[in-house]
PDB file of N, CA and C in Angstrom:
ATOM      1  N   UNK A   1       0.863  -1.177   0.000  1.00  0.00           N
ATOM      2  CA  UNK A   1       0.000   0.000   0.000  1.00  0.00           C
ATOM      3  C   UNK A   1       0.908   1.238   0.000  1.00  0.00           C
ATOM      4  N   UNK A   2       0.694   1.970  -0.798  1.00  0.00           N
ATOM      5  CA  UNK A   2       1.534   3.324  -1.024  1.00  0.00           C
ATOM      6  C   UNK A   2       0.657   4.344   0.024  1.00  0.00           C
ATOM      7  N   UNK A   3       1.564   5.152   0.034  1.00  0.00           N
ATOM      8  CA  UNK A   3       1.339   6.437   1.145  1.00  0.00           C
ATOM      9  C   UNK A   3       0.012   7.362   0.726  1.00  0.00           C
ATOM     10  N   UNK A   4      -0.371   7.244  -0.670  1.00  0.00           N
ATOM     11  CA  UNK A   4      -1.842   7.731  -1.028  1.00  0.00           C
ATOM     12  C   UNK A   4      -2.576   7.315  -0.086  1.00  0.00           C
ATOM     13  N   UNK A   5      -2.684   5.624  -0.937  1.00  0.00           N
ATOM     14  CA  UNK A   5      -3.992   4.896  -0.798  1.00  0.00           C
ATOM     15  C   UNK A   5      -4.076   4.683   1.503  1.00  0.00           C
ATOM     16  N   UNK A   6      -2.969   4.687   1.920  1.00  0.00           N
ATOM     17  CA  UNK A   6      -2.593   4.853   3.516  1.00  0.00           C
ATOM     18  C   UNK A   6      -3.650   6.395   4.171  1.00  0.00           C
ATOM     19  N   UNK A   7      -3.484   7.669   3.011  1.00  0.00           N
ATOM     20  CA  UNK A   7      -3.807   8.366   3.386  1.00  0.00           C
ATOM     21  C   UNK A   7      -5.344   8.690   3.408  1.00  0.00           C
ATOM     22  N   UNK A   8      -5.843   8.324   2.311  1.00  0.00           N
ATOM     23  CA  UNK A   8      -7.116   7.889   1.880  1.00  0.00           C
ATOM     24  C   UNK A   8      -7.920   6.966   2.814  1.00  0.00           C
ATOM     25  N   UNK A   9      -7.385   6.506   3.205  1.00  0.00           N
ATOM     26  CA  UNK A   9      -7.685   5.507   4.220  1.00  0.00           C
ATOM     27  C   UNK A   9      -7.981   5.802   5.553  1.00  0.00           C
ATOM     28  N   UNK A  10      -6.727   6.451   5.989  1.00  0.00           N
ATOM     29  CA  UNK A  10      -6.999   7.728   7.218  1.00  0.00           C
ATOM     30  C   UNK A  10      -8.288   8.404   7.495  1.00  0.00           C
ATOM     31  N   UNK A  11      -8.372   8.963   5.839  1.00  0.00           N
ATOM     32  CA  UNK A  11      -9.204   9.963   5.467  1.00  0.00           C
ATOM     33  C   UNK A  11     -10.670   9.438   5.930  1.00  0.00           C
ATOM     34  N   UNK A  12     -10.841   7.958   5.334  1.00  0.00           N
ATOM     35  CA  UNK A  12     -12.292   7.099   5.574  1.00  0.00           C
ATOM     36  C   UNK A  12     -12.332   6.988   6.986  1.00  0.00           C
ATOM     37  N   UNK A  13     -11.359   6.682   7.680  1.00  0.00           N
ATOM     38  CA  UNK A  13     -11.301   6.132   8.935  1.00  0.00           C
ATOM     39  C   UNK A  13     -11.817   7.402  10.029  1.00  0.00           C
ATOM     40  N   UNK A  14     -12.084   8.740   9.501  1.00  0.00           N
ATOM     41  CA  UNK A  14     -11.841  10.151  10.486  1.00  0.00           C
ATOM     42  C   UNK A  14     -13.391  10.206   9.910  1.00  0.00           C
ATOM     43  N   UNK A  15     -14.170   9.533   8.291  1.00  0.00           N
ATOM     44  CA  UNK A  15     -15.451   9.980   8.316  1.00  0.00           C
ATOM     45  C   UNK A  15     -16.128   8.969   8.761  1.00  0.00           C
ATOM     46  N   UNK A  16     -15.731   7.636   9.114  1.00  0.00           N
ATOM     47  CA  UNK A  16     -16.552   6.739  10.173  1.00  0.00           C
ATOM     48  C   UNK A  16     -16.619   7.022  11.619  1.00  0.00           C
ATOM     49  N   UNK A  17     -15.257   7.470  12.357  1.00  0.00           N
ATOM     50  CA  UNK A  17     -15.585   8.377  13.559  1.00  0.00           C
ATOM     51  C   UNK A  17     -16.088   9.399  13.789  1.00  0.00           C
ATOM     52  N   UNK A  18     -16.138  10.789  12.920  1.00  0.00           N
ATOM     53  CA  UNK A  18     -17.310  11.304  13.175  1.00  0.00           C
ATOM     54  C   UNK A  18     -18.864  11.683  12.844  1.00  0.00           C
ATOM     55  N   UNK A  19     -19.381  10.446  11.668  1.00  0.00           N
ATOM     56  CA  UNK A  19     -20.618  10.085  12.179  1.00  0.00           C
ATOM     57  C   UNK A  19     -21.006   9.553  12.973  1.00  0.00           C
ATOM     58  N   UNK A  20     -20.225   8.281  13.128  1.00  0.00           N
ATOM     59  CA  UNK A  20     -20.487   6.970  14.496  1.00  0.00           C
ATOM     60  C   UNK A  20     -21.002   8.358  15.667  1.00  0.00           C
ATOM     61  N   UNK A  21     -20.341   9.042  16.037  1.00  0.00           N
ATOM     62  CA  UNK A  21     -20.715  10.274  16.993  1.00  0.00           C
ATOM     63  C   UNK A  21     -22.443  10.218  17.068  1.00  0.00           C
ATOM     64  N   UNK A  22     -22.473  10.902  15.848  1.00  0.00           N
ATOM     65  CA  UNK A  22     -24.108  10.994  15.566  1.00  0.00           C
ATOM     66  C   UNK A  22     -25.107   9.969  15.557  1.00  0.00           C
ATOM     67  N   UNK A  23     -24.594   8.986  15.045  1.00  0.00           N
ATOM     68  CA  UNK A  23     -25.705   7.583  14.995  1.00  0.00           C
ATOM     69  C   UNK A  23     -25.630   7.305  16.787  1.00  0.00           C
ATOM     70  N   UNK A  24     -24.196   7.372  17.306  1.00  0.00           N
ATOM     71  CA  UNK A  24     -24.179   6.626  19.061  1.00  0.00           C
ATOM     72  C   UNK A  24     -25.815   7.822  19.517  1.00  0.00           C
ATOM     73  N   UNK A  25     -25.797   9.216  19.344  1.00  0.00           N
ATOM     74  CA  UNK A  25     -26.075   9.838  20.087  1.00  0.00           C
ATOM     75  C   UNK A  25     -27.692   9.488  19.784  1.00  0.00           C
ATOM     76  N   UNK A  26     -27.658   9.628  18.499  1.00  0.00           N
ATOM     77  CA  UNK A  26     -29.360   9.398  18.446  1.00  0.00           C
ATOM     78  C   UNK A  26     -29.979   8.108  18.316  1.00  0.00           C
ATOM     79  N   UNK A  27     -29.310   7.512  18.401  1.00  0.00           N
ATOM     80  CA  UNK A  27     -29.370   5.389  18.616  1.00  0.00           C
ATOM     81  C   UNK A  27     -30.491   5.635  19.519  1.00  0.00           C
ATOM     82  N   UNK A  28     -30.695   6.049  20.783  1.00  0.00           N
ATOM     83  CA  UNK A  28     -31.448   5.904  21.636  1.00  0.00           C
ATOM     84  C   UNK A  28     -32.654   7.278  21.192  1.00  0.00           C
ATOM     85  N   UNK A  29     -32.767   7.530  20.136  1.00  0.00           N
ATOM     86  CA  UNK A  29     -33.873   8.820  20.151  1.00  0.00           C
ATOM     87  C   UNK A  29     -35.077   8.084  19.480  1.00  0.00           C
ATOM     88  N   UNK A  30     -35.775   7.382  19.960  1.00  0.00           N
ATOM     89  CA  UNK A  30     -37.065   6.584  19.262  1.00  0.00           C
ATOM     90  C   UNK A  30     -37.889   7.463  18.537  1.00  0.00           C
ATOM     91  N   UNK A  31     -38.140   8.837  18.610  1.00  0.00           N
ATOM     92  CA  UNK A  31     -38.770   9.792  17.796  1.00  0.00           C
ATOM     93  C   UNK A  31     -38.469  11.411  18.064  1.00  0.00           C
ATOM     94  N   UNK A  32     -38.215  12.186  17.202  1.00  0.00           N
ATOM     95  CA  UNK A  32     -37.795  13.526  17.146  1.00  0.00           C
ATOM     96  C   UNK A  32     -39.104  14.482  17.965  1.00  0.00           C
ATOM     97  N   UNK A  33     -39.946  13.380  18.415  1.00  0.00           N
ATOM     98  CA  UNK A  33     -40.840  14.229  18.835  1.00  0.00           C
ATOM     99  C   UNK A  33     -41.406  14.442  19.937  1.00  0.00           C
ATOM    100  N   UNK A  34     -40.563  12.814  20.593  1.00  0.00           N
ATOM    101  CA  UNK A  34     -40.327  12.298  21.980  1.00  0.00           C
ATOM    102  C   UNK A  34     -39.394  13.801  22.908  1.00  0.00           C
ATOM    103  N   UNK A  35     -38.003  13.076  22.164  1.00  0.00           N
ATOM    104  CA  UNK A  35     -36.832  13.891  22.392  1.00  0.00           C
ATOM    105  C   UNK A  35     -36.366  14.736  21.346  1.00  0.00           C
ATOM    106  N   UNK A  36     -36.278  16.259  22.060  1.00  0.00           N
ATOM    107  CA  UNK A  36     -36.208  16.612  21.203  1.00  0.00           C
ATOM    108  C   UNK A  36     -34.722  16.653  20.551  1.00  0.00           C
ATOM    109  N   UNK A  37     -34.208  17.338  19.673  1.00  0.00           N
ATOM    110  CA  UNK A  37     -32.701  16.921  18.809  1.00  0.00           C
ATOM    111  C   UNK A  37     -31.615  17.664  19.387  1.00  0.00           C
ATOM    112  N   UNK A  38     -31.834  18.666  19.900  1.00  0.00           N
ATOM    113  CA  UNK A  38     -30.828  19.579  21.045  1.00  0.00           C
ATOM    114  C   UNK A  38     -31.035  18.979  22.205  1.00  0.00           C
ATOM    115  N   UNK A  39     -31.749  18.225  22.992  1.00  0.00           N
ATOM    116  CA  UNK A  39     -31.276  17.267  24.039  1.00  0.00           C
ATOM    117  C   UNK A  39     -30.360  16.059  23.777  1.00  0.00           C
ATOM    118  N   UNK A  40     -30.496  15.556  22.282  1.00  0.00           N
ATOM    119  CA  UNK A  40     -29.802  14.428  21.998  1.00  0.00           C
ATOM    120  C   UNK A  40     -28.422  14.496  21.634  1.00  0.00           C
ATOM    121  N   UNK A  41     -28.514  16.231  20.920  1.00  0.00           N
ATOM    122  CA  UNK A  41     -27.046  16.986  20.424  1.00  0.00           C
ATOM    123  C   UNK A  41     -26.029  17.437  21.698  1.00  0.00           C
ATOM    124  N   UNK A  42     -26.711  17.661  22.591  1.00  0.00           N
ATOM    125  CA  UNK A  42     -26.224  18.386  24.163  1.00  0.00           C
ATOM    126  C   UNK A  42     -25.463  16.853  24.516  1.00  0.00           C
ATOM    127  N   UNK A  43     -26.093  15.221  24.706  1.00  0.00           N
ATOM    128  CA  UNK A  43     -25.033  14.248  24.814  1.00  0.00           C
ATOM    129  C   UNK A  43     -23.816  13.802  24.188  1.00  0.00           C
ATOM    130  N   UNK A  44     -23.752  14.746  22.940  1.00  0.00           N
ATOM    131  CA  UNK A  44     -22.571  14.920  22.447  1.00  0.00           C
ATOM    132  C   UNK A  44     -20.909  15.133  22.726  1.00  0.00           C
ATOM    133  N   UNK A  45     -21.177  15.747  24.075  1.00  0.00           N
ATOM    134  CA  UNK A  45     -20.154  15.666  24.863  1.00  0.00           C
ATOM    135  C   UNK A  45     -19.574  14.913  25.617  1.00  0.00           C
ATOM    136  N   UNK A  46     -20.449  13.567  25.784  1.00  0.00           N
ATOM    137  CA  UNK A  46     -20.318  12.184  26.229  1.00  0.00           C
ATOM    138  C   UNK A  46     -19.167  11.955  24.945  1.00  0.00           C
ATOM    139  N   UNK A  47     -19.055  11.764  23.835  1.00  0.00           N
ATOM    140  CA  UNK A  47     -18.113  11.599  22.708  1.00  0.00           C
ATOM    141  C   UNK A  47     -17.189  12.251  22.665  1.00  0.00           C
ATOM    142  N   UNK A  48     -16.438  12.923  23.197  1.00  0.00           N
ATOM    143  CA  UNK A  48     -15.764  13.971  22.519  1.00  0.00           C
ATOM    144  C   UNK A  48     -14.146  12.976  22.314  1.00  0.00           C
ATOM    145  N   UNK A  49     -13.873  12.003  22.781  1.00  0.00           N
ATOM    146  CA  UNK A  49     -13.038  10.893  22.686  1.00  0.00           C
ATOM    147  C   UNK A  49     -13.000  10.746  20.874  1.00  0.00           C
ATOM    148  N   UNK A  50     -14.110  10.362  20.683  1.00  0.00           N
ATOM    149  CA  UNK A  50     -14.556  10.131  19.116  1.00  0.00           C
ATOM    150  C   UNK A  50     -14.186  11.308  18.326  1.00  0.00           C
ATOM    151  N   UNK A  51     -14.301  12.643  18.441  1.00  0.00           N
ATOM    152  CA  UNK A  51     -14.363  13.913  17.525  1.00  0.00           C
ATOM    153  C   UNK A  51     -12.967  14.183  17.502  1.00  0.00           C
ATOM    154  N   UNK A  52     -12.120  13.937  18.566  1.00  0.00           N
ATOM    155  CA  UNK A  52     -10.133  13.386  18.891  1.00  0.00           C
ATOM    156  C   UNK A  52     -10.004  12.677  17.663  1.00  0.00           C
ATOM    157  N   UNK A  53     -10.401  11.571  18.025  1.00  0.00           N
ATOM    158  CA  UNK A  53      -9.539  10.452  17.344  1.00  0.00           C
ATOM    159  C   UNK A  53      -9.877  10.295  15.726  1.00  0.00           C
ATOM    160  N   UNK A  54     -11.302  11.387  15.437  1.00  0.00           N
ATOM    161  CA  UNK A  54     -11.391  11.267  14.133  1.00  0.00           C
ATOM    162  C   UNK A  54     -10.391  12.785  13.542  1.00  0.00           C
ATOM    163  N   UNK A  55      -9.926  13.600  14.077  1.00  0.00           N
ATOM    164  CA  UNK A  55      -9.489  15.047  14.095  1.00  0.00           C
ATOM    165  C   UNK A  55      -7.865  13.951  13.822  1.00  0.00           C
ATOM    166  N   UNK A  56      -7.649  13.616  14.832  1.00  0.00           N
ATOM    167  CA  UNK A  56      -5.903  12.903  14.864  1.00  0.00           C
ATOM    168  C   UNK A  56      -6.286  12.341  13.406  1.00  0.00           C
ATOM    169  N   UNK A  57      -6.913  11.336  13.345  1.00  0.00           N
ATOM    170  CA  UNK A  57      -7.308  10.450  11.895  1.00  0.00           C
ATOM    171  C   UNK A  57      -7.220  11.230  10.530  1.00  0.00           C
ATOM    172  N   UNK A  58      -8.023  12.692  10.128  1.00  0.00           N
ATOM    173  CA  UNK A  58      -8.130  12.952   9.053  1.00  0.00           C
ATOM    174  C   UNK A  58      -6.439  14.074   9.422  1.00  0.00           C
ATOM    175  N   UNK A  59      -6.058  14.425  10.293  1.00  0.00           N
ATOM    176  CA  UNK A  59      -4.609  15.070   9.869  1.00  0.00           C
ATOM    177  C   UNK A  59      -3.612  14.341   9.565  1.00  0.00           C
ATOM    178  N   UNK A  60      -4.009  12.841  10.015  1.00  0.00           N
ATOM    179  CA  UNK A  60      -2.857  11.487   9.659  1.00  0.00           C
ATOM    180  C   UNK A  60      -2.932  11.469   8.445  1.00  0.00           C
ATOM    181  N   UNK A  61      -3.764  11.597   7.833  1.00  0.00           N
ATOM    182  CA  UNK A  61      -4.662  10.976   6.279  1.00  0.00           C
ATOM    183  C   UNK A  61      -3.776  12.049   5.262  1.00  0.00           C
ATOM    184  N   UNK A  62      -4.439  13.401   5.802  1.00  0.00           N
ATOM    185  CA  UNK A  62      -3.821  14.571   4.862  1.00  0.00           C
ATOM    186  C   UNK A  62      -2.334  14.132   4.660  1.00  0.00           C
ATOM    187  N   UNK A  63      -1.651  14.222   6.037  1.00  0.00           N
ATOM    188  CA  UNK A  63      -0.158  13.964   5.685  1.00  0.00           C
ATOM    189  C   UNK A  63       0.281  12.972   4.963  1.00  0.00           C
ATOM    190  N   UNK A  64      -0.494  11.833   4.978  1.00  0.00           N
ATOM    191  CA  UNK A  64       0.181  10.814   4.100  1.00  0.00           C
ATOM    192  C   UNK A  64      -0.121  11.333   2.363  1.00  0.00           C
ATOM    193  N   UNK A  65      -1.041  11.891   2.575  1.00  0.00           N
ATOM    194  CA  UNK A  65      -1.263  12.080   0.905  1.00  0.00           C
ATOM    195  C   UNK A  65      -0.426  13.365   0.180  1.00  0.00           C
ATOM    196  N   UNK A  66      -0.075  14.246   1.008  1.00  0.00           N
ATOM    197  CA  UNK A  66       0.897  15.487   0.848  1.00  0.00           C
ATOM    198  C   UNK A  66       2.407  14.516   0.663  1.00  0.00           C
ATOM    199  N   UNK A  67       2.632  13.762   1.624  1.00  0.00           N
ATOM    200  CA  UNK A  67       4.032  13.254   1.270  1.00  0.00           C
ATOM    201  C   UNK A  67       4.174  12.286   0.279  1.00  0.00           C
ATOM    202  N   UNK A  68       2.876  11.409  -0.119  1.00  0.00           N
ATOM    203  CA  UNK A  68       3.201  10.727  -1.106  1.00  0.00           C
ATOM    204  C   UNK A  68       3.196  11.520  -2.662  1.00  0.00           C
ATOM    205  N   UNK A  69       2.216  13.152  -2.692  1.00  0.00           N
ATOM    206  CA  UNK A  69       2.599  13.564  -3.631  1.00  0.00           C
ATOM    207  C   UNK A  69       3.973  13.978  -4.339  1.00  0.00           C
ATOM    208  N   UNK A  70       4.429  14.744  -2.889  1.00  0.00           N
ATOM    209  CA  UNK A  70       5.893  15.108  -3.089  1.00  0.00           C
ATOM    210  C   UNK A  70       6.674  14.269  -3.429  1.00  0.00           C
ATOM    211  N   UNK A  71       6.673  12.890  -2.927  1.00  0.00           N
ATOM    212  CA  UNK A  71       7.779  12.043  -3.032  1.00  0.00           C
ATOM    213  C   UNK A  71       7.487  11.513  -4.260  1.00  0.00           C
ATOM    214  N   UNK A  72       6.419  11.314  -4.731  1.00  0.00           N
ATOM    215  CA  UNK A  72       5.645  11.034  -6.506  1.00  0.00           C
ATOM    216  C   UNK A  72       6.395  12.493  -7.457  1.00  0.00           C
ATOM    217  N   UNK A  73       6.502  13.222  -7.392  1.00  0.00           N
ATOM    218  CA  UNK A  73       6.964  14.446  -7.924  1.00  0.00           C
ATOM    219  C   UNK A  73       8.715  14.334  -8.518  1.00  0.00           C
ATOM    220  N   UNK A  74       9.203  13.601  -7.244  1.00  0.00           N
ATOM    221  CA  UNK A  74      10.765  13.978  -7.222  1.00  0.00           C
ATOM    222  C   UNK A  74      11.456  12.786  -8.080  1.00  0.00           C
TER     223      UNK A  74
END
């Protein structure tokens, strides 16, 4: 696997952590009309582990794809 397809990868890996965020939070919302969506958005801060590790994830991603351009270049 070249340093693109590594980075690309990153890249997927930072947009499965921060939806997973959104699906964990409203998993338990049986209807928008029950609860409303700013009570369910406010548990968001229960995650913030997740919004890290997808933030670390997509700057891992970028870098691999910046260095594999350069090093593709030279």
């Amino acid at each position: 696997m070249n340093r693109r397809a590594a980075g690309v990868s990153f890249c997927f890996i930072a947009t499965i952590l921060y939806v997973s965020r959104y699906f964990i939070v409203t998993s338990g919302v049986v209807s928008y009309a029950d609860v409303p969506l700013k009570s369910a958005l406010v548990r968001l801060g229960d995650y913030d582990i997740l919004l890290i590790l997808s933030i670390a994830s997509l700057i891992i991603g970028v870098i691999y794809i910046i260095v594999g351009e350069v090093k593709k270049e030279k």
